[in-house]
N, C-alpha and C. Protein backbone atom coordinates (compact mmCIF):
# COMPACT_ATOMS: atom_id res chain seq x y z
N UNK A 1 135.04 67.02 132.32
CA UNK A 1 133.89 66.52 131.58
C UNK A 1 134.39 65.99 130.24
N UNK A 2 133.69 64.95 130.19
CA UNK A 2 134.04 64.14 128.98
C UNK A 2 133.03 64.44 127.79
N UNK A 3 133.22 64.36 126.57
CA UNK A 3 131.83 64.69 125.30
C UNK A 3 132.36 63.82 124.17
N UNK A 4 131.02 62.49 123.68
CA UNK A 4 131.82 61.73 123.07
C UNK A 4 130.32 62.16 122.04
N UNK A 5 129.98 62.02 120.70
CA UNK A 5 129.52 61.84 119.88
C UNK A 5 128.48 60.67 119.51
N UNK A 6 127.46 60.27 119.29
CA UNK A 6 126.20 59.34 119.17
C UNK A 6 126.32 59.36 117.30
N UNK A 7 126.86 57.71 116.80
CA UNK A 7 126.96 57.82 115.57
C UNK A 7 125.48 57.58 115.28
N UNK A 8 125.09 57.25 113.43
CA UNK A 8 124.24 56.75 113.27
C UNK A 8 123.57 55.60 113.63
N UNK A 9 123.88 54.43 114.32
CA UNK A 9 124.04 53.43 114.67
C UNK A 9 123.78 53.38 116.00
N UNK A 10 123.74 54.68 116.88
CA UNK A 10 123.53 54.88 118.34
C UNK A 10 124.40 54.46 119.45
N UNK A 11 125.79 54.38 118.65
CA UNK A 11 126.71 53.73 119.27
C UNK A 11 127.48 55.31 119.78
N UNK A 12 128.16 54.90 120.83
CA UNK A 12 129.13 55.86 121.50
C UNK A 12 130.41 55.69 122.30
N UNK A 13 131.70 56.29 121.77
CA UNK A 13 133.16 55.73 122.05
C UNK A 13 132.55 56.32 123.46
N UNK A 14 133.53 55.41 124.07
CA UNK A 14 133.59 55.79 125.70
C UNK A 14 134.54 56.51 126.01
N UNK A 15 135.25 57.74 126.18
CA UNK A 15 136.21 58.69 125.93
C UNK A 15 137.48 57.52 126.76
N UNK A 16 138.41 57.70 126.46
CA UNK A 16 139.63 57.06 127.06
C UNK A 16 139.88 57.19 128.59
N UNK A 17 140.00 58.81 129.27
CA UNK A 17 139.91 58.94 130.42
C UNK A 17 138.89 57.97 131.50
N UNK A 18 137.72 58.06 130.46
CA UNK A 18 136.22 57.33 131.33
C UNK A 18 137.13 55.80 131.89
N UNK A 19 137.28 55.36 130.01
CA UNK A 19 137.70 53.91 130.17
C UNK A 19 138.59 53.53 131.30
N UNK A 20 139.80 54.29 131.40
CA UNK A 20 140.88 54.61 132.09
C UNK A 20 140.28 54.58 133.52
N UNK A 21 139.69 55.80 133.63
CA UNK A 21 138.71 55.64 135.25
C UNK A 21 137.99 54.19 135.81
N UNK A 22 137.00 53.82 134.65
CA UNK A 22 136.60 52.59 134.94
C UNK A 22 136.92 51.12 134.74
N UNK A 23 138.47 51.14 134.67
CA UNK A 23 139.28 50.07 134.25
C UNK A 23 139.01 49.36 132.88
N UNK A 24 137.58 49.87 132.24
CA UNK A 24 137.63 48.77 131.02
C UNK A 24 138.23 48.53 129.75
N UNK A 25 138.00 47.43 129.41
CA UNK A 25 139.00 46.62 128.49
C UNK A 25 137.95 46.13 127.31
N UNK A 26 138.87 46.17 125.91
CA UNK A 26 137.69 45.55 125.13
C UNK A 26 137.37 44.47 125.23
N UNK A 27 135.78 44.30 124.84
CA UNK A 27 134.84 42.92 125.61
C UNK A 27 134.13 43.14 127.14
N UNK A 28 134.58 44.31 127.46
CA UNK A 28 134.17 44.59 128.92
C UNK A 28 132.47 44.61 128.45
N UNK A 29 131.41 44.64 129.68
CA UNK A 29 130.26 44.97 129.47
C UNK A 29 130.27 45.63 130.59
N UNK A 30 128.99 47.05 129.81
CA UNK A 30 128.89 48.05 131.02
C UNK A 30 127.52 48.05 130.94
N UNK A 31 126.82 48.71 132.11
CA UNK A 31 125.67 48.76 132.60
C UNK A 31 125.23 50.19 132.73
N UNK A 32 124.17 50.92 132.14
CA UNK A 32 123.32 52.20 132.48
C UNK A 32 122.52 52.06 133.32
N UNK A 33 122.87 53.23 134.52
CA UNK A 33 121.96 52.99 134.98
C UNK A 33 121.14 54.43 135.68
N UNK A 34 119.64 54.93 135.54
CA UNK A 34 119.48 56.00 135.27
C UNK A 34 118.96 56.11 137.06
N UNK A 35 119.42 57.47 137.06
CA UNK A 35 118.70 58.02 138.40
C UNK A 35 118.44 59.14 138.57
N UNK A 36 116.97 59.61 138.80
CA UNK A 36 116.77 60.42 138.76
C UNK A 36 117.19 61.70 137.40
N UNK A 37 116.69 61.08 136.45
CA UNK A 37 117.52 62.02 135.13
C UNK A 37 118.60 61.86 134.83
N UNK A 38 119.56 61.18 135.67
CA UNK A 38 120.51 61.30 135.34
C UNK A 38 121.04 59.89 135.19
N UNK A 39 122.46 59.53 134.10
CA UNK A 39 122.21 58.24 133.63
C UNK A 39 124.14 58.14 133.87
N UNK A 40 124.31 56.99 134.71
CA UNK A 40 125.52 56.19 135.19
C UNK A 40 125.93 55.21 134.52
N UNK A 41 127.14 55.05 134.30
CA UNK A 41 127.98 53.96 133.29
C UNK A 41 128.74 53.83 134.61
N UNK A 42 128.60 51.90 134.11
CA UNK A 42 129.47 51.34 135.33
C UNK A 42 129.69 50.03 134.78
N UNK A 43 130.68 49.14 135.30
CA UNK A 43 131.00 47.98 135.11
C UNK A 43 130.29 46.83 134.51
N UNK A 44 129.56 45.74 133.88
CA UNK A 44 128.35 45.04 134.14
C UNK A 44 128.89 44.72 135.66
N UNK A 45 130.32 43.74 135.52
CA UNK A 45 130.27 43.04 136.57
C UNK A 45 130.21 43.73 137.95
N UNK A 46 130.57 44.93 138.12
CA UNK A 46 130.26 45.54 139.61
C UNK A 46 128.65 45.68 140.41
N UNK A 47 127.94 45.96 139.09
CA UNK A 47 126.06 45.42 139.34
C UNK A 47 126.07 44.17 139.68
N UNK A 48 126.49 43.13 139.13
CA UNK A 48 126.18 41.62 139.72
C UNK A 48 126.69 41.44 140.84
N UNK A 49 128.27 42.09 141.44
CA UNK A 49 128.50 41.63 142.48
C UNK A 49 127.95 42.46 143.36
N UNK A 50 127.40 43.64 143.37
CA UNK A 50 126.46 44.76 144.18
C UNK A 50 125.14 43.87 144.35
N UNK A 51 124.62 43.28 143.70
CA UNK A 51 123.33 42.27 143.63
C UNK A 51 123.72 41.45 144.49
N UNK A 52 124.92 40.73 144.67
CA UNK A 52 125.21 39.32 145.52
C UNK A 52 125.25 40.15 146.55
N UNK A 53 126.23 41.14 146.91
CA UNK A 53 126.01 41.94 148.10
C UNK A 53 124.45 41.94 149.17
N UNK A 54 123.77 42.71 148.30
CA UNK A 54 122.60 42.75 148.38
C UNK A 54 121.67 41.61 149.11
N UNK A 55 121.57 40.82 148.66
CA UNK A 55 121.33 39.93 148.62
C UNK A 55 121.75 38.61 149.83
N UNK A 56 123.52 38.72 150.12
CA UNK A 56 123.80 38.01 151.24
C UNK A 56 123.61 39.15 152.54
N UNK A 57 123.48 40.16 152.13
CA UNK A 57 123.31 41.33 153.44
C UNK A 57 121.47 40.95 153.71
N UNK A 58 121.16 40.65 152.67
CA UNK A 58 119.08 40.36 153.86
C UNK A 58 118.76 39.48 153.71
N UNK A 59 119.83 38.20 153.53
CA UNK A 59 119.68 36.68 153.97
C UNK A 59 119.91 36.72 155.42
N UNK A 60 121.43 37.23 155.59
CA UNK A 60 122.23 37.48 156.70
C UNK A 60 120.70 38.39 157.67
N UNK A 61 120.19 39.43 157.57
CA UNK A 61 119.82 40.01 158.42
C UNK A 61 117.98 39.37 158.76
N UNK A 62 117.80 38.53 157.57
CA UNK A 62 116.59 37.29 157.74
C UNK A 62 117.18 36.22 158.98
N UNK A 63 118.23 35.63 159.30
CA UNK A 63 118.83 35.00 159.57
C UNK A 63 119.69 35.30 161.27
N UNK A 64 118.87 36.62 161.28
CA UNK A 64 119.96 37.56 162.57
C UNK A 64 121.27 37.36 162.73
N UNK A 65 122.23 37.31 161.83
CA UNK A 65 123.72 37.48 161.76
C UNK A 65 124.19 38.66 161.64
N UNK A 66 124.45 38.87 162.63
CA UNK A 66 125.42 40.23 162.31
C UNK A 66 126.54 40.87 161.96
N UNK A 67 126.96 41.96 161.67
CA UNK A 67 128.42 42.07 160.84
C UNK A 67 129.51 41.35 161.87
N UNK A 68 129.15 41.71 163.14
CA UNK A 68 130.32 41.33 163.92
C UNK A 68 130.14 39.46 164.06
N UNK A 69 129.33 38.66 163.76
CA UNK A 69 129.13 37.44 163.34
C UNK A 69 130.00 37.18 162.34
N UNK A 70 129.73 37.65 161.31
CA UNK A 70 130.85 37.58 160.21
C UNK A 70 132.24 37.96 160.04
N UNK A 71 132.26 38.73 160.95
CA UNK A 71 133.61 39.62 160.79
C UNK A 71 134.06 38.06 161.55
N UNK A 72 133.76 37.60 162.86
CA UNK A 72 134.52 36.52 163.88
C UNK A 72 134.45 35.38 163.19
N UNK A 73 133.79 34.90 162.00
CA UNK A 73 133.86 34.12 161.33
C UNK A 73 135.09 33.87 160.46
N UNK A 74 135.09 34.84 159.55
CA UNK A 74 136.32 35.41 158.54
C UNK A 74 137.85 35.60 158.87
N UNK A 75 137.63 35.56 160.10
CA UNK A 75 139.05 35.67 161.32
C UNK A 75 139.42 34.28 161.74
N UNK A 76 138.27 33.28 162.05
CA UNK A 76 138.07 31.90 162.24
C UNK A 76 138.89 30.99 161.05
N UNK A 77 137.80 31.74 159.81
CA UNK A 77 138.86 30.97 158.41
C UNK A 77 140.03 30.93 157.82
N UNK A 78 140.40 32.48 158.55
CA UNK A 78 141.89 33.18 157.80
C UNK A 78 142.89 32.53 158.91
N UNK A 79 142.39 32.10 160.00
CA UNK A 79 143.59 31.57 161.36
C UNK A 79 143.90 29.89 160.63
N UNK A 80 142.48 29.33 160.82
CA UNK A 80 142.42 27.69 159.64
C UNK A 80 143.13 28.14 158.31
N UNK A 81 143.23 28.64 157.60
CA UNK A 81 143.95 28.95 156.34
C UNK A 81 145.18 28.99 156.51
N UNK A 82 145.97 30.05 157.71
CA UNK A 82 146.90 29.99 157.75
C UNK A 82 147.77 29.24 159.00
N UNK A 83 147.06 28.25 159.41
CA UNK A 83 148.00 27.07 160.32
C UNK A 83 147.60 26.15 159.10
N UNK A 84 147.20 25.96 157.33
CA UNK A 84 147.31 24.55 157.14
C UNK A 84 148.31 25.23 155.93
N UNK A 85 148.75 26.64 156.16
CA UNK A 85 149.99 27.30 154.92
C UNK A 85 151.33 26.62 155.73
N UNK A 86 151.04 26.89 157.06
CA UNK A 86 152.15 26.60 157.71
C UNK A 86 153.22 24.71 157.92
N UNK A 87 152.00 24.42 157.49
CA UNK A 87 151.71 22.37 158.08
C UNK A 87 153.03 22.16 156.83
């Protein structure tokens, strides 16, 4: 367990270990996010790409594509990718 201090200003160091854990760097932006009482620090950018996730997963399932659709797709592009590494 980590315990960092709330200055006057309402600001709070992010203990080093945390940072360390969550790769960030100064300029990083992080995101709170509360559940159920309880309140999560995380990446900004891992919320946005969890959102795109989101998001192409109930286009995809609006759309009836399924994982194994995609998976034979992604196999399709990586074979084209690598006969034009080879050319």
């Amino acid at each position: 367990m980590e315990i960092s201090r709330i200055s006057s200003k309402g600001q709070v160091t992010i203990p080093k270990p945390i940072r360390d854990l969550l790769k960030l760097s100064e300029g990083d932006r992080v995101a709170f996010l509360e559940d159920n009482g309880k309140v999560v620090i995380t990446k900004a950018s891992l919320i946005a790409f969890r959102e795109l996730q989101d998001a192409l997963s109930i286009e995809a399932q609006e759309k009836g594509i399924t994982e194994q659709d995609l998976l034979h797709e992604l196999e399709v592009v990586r074979e084209e990718m690598w006969n034009e590494r080879k050319k």
